[in-house]
C-alpha atoms as a PDB file:
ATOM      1  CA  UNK A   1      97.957-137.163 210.702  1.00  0.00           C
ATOM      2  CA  UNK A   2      95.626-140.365 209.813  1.00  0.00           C
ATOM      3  CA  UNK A   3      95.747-142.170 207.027  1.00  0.00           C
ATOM      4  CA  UNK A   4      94.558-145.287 205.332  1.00  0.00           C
ATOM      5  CA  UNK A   5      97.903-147.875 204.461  1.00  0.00           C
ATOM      6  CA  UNK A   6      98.328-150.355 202.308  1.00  0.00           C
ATOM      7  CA  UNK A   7     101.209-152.811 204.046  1.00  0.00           C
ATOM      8  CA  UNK A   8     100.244-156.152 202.579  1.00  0.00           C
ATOM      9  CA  UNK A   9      98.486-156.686 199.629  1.00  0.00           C
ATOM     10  CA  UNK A  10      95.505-158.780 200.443  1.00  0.00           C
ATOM     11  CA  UNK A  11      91.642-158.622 200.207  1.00  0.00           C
ATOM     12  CA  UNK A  12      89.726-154.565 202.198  1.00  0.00           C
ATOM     13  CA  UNK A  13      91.137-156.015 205.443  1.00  0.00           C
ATOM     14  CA  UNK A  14      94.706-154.409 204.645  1.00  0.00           C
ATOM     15  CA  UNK A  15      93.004-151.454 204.358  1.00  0.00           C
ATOM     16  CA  UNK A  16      94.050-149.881 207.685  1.00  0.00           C
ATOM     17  CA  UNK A  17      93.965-146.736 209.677  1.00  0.00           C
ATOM     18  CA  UNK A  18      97.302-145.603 210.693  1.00  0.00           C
ATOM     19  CA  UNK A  19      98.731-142.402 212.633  1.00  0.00           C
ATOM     20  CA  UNK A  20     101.340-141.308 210.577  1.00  0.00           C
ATOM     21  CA  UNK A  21     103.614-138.428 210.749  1.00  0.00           C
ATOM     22  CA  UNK A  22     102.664-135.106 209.022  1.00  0.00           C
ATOM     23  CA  UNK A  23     105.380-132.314 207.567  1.00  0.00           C
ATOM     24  CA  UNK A  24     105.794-128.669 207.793  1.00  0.00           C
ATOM     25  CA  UNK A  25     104.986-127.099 204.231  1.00  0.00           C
ATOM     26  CA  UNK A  26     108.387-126.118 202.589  1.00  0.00           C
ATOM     27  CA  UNK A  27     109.089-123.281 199.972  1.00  0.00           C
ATOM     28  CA  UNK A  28     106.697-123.710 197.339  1.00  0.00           C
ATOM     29  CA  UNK A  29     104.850-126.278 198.889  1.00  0.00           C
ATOM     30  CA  UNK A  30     100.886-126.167 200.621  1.00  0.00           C
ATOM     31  CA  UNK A  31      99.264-127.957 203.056  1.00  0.00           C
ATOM     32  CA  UNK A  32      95.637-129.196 201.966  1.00  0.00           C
ATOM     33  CA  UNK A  33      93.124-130.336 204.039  1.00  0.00           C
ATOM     34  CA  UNK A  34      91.753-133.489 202.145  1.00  0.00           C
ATOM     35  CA  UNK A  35      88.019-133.662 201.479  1.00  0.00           C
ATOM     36  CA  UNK A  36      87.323-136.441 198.794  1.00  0.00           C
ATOM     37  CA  UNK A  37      89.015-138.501 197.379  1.00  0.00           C
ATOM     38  CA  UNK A  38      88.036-140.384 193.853  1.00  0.00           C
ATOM     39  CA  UNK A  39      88.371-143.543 193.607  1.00  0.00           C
ATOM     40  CA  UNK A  40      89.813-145.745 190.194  1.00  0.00           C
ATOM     41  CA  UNK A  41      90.837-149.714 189.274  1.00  0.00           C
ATOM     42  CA  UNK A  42      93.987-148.444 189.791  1.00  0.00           C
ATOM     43  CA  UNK A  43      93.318-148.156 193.906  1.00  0.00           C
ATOM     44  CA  UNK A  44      91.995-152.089 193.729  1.00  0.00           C
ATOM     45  CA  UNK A  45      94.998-153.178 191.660  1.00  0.00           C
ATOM     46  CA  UNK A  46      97.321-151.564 194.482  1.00  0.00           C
ATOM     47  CA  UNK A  47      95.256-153.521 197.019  1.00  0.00           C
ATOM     48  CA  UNK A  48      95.232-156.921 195.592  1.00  0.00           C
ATOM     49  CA  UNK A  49      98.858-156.341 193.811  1.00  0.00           C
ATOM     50  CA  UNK A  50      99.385-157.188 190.454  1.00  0.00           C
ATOM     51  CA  UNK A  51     101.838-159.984 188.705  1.00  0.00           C
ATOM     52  CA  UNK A  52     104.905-158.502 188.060  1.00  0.00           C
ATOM     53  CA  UNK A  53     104.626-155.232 188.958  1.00  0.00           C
ATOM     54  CA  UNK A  54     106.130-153.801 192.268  1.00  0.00           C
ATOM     55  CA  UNK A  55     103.787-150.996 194.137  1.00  0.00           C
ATOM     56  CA  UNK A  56     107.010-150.578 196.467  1.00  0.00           C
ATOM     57  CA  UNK A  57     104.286-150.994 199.512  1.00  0.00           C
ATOM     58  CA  UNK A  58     103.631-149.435 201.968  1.00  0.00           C
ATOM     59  CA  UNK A  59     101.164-147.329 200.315  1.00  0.00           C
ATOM     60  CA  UNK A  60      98.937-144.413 200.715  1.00  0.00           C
ATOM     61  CA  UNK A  61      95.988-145.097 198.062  1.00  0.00           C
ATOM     62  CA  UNK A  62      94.084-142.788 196.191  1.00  0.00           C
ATOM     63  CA  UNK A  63      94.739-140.899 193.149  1.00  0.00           C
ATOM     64  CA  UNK A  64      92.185-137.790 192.642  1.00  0.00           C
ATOM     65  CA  UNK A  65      92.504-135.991 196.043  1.00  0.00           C
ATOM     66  CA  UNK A  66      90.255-132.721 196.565  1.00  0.00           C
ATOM     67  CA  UNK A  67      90.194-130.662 199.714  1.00  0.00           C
ATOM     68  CA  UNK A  68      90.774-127.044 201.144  1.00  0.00           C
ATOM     69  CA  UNK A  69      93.969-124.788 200.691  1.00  0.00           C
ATOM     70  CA  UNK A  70      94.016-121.321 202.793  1.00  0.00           C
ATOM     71  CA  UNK A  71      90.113-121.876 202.289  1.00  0.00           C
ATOM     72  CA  UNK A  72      90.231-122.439 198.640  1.00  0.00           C
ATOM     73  CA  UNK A  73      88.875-126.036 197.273  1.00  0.00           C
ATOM     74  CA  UNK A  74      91.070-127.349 195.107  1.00  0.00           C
ATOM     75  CA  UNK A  75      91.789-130.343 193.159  1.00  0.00           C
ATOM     76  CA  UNK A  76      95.212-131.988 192.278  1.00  0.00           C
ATOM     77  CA  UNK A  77      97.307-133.141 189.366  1.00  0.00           C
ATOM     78  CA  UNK A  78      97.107-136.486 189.628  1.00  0.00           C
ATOM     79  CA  UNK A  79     100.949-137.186 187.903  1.00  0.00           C
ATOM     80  CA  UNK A  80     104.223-135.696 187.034  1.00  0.00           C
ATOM     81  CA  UNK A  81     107.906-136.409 186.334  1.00  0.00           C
ATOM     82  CA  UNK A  82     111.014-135.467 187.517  1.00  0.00           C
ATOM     83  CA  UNK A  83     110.917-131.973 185.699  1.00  0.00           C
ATOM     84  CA  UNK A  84     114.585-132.274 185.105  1.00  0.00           C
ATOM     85  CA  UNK A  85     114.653-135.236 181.952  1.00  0.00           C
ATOM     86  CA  UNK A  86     114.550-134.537 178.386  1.00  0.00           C
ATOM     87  CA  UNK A  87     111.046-135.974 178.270  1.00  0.00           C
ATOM     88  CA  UNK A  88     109.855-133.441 181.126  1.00  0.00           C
ATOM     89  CA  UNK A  89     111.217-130.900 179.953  1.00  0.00           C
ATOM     90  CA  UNK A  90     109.672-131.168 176.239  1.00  0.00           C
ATOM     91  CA  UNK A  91     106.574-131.417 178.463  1.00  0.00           C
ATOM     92  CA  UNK A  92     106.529-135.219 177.885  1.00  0.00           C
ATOM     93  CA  UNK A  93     106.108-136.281 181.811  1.00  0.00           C
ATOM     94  CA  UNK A  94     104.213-139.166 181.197  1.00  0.00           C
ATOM     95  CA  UNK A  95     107.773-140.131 179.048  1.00  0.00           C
ATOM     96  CA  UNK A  96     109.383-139.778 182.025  1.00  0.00           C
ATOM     97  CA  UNK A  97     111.146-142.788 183.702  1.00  0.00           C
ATOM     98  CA  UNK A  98     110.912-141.330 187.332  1.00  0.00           C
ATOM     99  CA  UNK A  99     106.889-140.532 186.607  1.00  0.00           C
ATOM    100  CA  UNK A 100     104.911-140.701 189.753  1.00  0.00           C
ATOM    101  CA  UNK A 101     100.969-141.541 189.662  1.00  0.00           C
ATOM    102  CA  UNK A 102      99.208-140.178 192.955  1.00  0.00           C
ATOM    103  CA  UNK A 103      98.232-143.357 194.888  1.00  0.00           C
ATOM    104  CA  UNK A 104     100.283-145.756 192.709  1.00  0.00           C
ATOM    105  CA  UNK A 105     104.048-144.858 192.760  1.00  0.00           C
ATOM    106  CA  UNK A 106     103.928-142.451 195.146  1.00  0.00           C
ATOM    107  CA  UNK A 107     101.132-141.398 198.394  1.00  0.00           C
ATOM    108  CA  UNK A 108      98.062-140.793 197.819  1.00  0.00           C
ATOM    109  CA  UNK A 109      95.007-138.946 199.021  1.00  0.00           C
ATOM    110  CA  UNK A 110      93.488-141.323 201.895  1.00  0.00           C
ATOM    111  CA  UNK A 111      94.237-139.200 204.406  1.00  0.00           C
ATOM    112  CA  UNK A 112      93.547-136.768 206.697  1.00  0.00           C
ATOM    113  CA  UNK A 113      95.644-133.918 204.773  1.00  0.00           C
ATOM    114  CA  UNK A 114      98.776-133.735 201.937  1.00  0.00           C
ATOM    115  CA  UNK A 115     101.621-130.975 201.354  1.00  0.00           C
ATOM    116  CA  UNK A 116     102.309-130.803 197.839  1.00  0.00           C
ATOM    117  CA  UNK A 117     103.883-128.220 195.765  1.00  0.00           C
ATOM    118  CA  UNK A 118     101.725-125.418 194.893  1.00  0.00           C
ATOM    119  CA  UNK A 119     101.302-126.142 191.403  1.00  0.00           C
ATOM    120  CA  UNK A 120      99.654-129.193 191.583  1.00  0.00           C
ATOM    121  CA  UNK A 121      96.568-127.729 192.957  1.00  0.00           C
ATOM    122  CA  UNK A 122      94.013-126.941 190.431  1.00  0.00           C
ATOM    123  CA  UNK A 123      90.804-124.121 191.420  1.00  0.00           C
ATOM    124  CA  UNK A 124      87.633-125.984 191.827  1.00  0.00           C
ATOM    125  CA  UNK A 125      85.314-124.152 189.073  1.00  0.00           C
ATOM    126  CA  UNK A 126      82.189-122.502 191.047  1.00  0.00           C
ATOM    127  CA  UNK A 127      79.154-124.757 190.566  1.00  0.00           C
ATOM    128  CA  UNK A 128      81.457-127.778 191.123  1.00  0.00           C
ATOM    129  CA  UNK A 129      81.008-129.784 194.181  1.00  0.00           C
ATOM    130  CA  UNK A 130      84.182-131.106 196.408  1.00  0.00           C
ATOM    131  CA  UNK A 131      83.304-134.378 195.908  1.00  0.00           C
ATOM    132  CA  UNK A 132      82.052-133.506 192.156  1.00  0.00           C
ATOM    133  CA  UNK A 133      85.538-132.524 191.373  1.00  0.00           C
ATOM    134  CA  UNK A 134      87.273-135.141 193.278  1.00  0.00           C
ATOM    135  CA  UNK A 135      85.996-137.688 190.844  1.00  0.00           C
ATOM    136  CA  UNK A 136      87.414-136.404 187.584  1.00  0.00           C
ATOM    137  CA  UNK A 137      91.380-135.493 187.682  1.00  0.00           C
ATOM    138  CA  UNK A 138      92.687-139.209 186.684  1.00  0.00           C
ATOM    139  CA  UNK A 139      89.668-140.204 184.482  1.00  0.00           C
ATOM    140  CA  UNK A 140      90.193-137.177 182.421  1.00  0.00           C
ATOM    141  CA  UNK A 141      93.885-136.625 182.124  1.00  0.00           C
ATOM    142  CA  UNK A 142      93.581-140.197 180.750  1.00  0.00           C
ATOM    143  CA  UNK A 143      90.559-139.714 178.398  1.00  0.00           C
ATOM    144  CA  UNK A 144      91.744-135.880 177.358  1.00  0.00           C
ATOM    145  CA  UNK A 145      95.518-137.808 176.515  1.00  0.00           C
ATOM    146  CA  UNK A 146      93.790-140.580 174.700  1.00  0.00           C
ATOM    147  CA  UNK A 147      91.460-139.043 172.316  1.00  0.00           C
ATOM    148  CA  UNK A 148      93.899-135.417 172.134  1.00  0.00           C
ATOM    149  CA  UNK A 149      97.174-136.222 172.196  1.00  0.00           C
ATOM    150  CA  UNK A 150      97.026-140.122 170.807  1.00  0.00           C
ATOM    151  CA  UNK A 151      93.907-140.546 168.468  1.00  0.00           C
ATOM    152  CA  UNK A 152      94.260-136.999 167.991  1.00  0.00           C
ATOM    153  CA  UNK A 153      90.135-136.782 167.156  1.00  0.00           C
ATOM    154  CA  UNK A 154      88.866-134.053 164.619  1.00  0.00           C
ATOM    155  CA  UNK A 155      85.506-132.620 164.806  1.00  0.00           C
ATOM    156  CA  UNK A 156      82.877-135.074 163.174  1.00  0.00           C
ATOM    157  CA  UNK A 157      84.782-137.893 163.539  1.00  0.00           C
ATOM    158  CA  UNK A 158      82.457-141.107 164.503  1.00  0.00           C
ATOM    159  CA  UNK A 159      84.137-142.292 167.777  1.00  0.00           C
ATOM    160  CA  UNK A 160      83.064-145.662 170.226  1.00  0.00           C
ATOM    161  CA  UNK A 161      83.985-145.595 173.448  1.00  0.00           C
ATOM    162  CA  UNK A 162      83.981-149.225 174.925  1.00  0.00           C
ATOM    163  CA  UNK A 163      82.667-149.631 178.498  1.00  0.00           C
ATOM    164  CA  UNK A 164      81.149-145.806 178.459  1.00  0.00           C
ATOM    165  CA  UNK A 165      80.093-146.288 181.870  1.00  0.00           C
ATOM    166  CA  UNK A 166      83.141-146.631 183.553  1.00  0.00           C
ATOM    167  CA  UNK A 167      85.042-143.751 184.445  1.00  0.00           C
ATOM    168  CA  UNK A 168      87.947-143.006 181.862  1.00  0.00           C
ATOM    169  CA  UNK A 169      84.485-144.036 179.762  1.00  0.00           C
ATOM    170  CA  UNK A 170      82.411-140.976 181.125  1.00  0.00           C
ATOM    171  CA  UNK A 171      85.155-138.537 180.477  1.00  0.00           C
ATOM    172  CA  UNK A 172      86.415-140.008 176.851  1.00  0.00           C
ATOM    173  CA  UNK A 173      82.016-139.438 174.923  1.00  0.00           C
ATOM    174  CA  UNK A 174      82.606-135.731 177.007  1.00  0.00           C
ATOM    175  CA  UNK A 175      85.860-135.001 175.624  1.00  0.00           C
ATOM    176  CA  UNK A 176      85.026-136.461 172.379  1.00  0.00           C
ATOM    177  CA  UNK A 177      81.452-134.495 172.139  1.00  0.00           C
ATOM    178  CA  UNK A 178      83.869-131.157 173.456  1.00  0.00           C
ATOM    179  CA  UNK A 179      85.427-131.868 170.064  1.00  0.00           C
ATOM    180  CA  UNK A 180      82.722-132.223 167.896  1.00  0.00           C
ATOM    181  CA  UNK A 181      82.654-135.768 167.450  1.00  0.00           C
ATOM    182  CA  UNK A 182      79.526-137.875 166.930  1.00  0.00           C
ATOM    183  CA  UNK A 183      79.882-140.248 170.288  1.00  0.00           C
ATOM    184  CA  UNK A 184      78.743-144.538 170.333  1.00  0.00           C
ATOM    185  CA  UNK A 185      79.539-146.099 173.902  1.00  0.00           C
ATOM    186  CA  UNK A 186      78.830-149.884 174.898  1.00  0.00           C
ATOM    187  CA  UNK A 187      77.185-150.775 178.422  1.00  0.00           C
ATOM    188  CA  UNK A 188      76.437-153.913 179.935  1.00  0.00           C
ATOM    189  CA  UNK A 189      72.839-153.364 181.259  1.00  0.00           C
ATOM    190  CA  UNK A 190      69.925-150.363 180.381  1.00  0.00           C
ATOM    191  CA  UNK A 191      70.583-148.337 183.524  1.00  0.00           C
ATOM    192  CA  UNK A 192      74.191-147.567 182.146  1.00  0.00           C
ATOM    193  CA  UNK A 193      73.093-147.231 178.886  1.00  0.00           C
ATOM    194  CA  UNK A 194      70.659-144.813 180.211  1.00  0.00           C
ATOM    195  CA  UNK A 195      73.308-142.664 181.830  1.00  0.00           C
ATOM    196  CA  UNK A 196      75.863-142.823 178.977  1.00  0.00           C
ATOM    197  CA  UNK A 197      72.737-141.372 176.830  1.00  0.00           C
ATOM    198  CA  UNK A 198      72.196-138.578 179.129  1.00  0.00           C
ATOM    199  CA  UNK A 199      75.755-137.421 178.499  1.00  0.00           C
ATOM    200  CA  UNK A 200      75.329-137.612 174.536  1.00  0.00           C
ATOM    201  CA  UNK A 201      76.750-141.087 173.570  1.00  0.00           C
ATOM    202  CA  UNK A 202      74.486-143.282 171.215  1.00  0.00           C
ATOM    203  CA  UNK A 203      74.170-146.745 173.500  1.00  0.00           C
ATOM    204  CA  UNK A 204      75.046-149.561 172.205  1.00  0.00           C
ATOM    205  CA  UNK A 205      75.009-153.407 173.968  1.00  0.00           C
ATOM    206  CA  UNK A 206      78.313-154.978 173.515  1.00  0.00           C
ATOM    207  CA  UNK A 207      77.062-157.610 171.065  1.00  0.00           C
ATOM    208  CA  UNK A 208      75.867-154.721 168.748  1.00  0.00           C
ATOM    209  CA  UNK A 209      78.941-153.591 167.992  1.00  0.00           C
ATOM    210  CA  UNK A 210      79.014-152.948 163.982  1.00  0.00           C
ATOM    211  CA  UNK A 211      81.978-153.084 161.884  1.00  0.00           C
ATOM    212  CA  UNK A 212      83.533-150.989 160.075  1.00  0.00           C
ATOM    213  CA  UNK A 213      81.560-147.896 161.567  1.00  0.00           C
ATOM    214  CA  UNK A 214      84.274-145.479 163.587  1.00  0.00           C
ATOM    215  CA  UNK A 215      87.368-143.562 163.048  1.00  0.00           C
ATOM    216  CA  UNK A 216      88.299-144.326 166.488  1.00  0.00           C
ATOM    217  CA  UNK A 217      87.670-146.333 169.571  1.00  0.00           C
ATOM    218  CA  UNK A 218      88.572-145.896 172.970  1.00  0.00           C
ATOM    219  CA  UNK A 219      89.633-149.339 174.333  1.00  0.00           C
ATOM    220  CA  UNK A 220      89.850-149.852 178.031  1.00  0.00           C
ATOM    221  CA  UNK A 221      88.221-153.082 178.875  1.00  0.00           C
ATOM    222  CA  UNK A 222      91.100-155.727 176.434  1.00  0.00           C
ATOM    223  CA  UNK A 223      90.470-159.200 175.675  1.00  0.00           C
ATOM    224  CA  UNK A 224      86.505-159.615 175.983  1.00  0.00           C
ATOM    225  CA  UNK A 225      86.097-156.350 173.385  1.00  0.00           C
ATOM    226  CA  UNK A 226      89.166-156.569 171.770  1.00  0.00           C
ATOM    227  CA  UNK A 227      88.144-158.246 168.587  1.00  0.00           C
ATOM    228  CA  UNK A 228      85.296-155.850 167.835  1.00  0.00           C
ATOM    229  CA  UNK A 229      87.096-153.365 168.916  1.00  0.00           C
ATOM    230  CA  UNK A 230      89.358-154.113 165.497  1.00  0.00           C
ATOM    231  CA  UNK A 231      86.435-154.814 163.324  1.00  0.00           C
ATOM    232  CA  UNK A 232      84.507-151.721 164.336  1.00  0.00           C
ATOM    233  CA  UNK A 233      86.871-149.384 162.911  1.00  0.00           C
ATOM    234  CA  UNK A 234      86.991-147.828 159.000  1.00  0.00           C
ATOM    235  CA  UNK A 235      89.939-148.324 157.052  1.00  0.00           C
ATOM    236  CA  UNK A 236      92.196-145.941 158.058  1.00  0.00           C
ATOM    237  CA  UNK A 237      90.797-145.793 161.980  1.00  0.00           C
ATOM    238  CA  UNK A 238      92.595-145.586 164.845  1.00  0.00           C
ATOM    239  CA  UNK A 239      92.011-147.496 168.380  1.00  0.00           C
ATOM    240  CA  UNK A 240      93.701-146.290 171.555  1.00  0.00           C
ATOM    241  CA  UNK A 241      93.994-148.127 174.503  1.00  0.00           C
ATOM    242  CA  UNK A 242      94.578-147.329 178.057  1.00  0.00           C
ATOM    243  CA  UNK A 243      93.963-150.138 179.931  1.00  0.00           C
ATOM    244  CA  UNK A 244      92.532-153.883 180.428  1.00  0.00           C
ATOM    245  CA  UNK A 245      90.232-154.102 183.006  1.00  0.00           C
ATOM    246  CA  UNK A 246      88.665-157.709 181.586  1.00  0.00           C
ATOM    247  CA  UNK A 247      92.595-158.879 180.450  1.00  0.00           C
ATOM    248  CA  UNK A 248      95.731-158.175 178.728  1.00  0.00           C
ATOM    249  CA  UNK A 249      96.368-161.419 176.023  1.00  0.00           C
ATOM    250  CA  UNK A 250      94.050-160.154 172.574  1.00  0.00           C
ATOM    251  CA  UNK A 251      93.715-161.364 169.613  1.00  0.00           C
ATOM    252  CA  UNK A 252      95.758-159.213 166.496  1.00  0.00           C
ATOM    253  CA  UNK A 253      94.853-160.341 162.702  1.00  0.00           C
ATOM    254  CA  UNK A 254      98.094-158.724 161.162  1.00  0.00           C
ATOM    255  CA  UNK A 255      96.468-158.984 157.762  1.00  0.00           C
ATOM    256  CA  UNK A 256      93.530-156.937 158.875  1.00  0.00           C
ATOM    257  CA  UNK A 257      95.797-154.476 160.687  1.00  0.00           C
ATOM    258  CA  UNK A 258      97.845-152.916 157.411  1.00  0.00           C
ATOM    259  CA  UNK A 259      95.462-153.994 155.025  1.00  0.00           C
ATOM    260  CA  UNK A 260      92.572-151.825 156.993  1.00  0.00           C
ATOM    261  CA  UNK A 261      95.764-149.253 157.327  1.00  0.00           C
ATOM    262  CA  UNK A 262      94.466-149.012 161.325  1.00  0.00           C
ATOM    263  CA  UNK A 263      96.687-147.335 163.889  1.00  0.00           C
ATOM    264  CA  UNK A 264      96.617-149.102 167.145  1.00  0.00           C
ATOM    265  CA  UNK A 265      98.040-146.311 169.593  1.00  0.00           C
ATOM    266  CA  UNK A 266      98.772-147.284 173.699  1.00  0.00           C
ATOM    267  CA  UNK A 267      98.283-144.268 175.903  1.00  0.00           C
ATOM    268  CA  UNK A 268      99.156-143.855 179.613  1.00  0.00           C
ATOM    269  CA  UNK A 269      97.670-141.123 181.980  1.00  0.00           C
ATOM    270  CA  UNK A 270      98.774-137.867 179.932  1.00  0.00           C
ATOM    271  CA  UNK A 271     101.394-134.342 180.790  1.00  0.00           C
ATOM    272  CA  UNK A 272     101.057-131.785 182.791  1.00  0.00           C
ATOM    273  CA  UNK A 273      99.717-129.663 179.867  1.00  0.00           C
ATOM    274  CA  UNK A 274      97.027-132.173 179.241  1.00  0.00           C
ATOM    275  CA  UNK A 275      95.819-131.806 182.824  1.00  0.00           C
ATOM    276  CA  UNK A 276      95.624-127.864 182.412  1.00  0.00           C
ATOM    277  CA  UNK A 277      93.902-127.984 179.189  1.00  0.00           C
ATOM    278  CA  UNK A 278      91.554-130.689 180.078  1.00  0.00           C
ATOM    279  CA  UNK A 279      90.646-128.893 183.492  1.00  0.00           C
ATOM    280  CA  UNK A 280      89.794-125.802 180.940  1.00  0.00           C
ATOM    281  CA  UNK A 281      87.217-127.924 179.465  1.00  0.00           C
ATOM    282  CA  UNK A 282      85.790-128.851 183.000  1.00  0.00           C
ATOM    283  CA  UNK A 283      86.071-124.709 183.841  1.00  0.00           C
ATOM    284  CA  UNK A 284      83.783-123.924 180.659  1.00  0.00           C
ATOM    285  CA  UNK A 285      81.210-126.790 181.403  1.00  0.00           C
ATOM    286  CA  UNK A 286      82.283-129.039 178.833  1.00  0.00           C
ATOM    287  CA  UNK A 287      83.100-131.929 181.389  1.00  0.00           C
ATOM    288  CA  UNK A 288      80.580-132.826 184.374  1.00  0.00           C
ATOM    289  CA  UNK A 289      81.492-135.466 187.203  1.00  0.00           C
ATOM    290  CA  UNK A 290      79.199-138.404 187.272  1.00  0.00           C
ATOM    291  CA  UNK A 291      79.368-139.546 190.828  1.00  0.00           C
ATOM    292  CA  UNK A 292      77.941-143.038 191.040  1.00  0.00           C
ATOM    293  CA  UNK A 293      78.064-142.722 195.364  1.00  0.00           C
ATOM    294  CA  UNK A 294      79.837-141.347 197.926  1.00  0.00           C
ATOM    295  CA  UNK A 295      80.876-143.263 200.624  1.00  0.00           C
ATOM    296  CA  UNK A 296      82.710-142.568 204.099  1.00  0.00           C
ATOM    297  CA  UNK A 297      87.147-142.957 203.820  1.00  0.00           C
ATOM    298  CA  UNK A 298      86.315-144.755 206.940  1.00  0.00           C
ATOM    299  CA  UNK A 299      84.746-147.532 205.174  1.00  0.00           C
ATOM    300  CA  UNK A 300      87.162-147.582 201.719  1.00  0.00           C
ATOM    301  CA  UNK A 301      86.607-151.162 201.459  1.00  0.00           C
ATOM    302  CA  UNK A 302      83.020-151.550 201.054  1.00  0.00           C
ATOM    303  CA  UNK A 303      83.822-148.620 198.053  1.00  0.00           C
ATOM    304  CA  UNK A 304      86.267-150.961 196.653  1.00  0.00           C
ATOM    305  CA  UNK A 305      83.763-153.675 196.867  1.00  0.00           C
ATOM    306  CA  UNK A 306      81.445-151.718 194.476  1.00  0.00           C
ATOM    307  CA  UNK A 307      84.671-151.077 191.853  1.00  0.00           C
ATOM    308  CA  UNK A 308      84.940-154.930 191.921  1.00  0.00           C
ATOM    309  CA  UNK A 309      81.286-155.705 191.518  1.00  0.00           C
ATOM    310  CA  UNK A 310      81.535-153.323 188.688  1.00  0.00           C
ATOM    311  CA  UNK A 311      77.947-151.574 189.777  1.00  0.00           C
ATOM    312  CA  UNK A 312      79.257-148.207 189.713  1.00  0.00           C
ATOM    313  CA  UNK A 313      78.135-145.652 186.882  1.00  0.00           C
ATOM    314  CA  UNK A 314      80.328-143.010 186.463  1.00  0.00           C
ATOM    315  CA  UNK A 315      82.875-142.731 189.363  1.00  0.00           C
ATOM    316  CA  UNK A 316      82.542-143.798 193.431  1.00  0.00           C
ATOM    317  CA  UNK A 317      83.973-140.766 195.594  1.00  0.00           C
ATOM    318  CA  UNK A 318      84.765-141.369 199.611  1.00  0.00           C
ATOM    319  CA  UNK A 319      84.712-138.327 201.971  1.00  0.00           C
ATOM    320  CA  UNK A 320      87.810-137.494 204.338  1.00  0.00           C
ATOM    321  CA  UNK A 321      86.303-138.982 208.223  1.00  0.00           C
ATOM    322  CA  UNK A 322      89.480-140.218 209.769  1.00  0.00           C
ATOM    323  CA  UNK A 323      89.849-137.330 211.682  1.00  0.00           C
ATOM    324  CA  UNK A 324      86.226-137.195 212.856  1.00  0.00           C
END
């Protein structure tokens, strides 16, 4: 088979097609034909390596993978654990200290096909595009975790989403408006604020933040937000964070933090429950991609390049041509 490896980390140019070998399907196991694969920060931060943190390279990138089995499209779970832990096994996986993210800590989708066990594929909804589908799995795990599982959201709660144009963004105002939540996201510019509106967030520019507004807010971006982040929320609120796309070093007024009585919860991708009950949501129309482009696997750099600009709305997808 073909597939795009990361040996080095370095700049697109260690983004190269190799002919690797493939595998017979075991017990259990399917062989899927990739189609699309959706691409996150995460697949730049394996590129250009991170401080600290091993990727155990070489590496097959990309996390959401969607493609054909036995002419069914399908999607797949994105993460899992060992299955054989106490944390897996009180459906924790994301507990888990052998937990594997798609693309990350284990191969990923950039190639020409993947055998995987059978439960990891998900059914692709009818009405929902390959490459539509491709773009959701890891964005929404992580958004469905956040707001269910962490912030645990009740219906007419007030929630901000910071950076609602970025991916995890896109799916935290849908899961949060699936709840019954009244939805604020920031954006840097009008054309993102005009897309975040069109999936039922209030816009906001990030310097019209208000304080003391939400019950929760979904922090992804860190240090530039960070502080209004804090001061946005009611007494009582909680923030969850995911991420920290802009940096990891805030700013944390303990005095504001138990006087307010705020709850500042971390969250990391989400369990294998999460996915199924978050892929419910997509099956009953609640969640919609928002595909920002798609571009050919062949060319996975210049789709990188657009991550890093930070142009892209929504989600960038690239379509399987390695084999064409």
């Amino acid at each position: 088979m073909k597939a795009i490896r990361i040996e080095r980390h370095g700049g697109p140019e260690v983004l190269g097609v190799r002919e690797l070998p493939g595998r017979e399907a075991g017990p259990g196991e399917v062989r899927l034909a990739v189609t699309h694969v959706g691409l996150n920060h995460l697949d730049v931060w394996v590129r250009r390596g991170v401080p600290g943190h091993d990727f155990h390279l070489p590496r097959v990138p990309g996390s959401d993978v969607a493609g054909i089995v036995d002419g069914r499209p399908v999607v797949l779970h994105p993460s899992w654990g060992c299955g054989q832990c106490t944390a897996c096994l009180r459906g924790h996986q994301n507990h888990c200290r052998d937990f594997k993210i798609r693309g990350e800590s284990a191969d990923g989708g950039c190639a020409t096909e993947l055998v995987v066990p059978s439960w990891m594929c998900l059914p692709v909804p009818d009405g929902l595009d390959l490459p539509g589908a491709a773009s959701l799995p890891l964005a929404l795990l992580t958004a469905w975790h956040m707001l269910h599982a962490r912030a645990r959201i009740v219906s007419g709660e007030r929630v901000l989403v910071q950076a609602g144009a970025s991916g995890v963004g896109v799916m935290a105002i849908q899961v949060a408006r699936a709840h019954g939540c009244e939805v604020h996201a920031t954006a840097s510019n009008e054309a993102k604020r005009a897309a975040i509106a069109a999936i039922g967030a209030t816009p906001w520019p990030y310097d019209k933040v208000g304080v003391r507004e939400v019950d929760v807010v979904v922090e992804t971006v860190g240090t530039p937000t960070w502080a209004a982040s804090m001061k946005a929320l009611r007494w009582g609120g909680r923030l969850v964070c995911c991420g920290a796309t802009g940096g990891h070093e805030v700013p944390l007024n303990l005095r504001a933090l138990f006087f307010k009585q705020v709850d500042v919860l971390g969250s990391t991708m989400g369990t294998s429950g999460d996915m199924l009950a978050a892929w419910a949501a997509v099956t009953r129309g609640q969640v919609r991609p928002l595909v920002h482009a798609v571009r050919p696997m062949s060319r996975l750099g210049d789709a990188h390049a657009m991550l890093e600009r930070r142009e892209v709305i929504g989600k960038v997808v690239v379509e399987q041509d390695l084999d064409g």
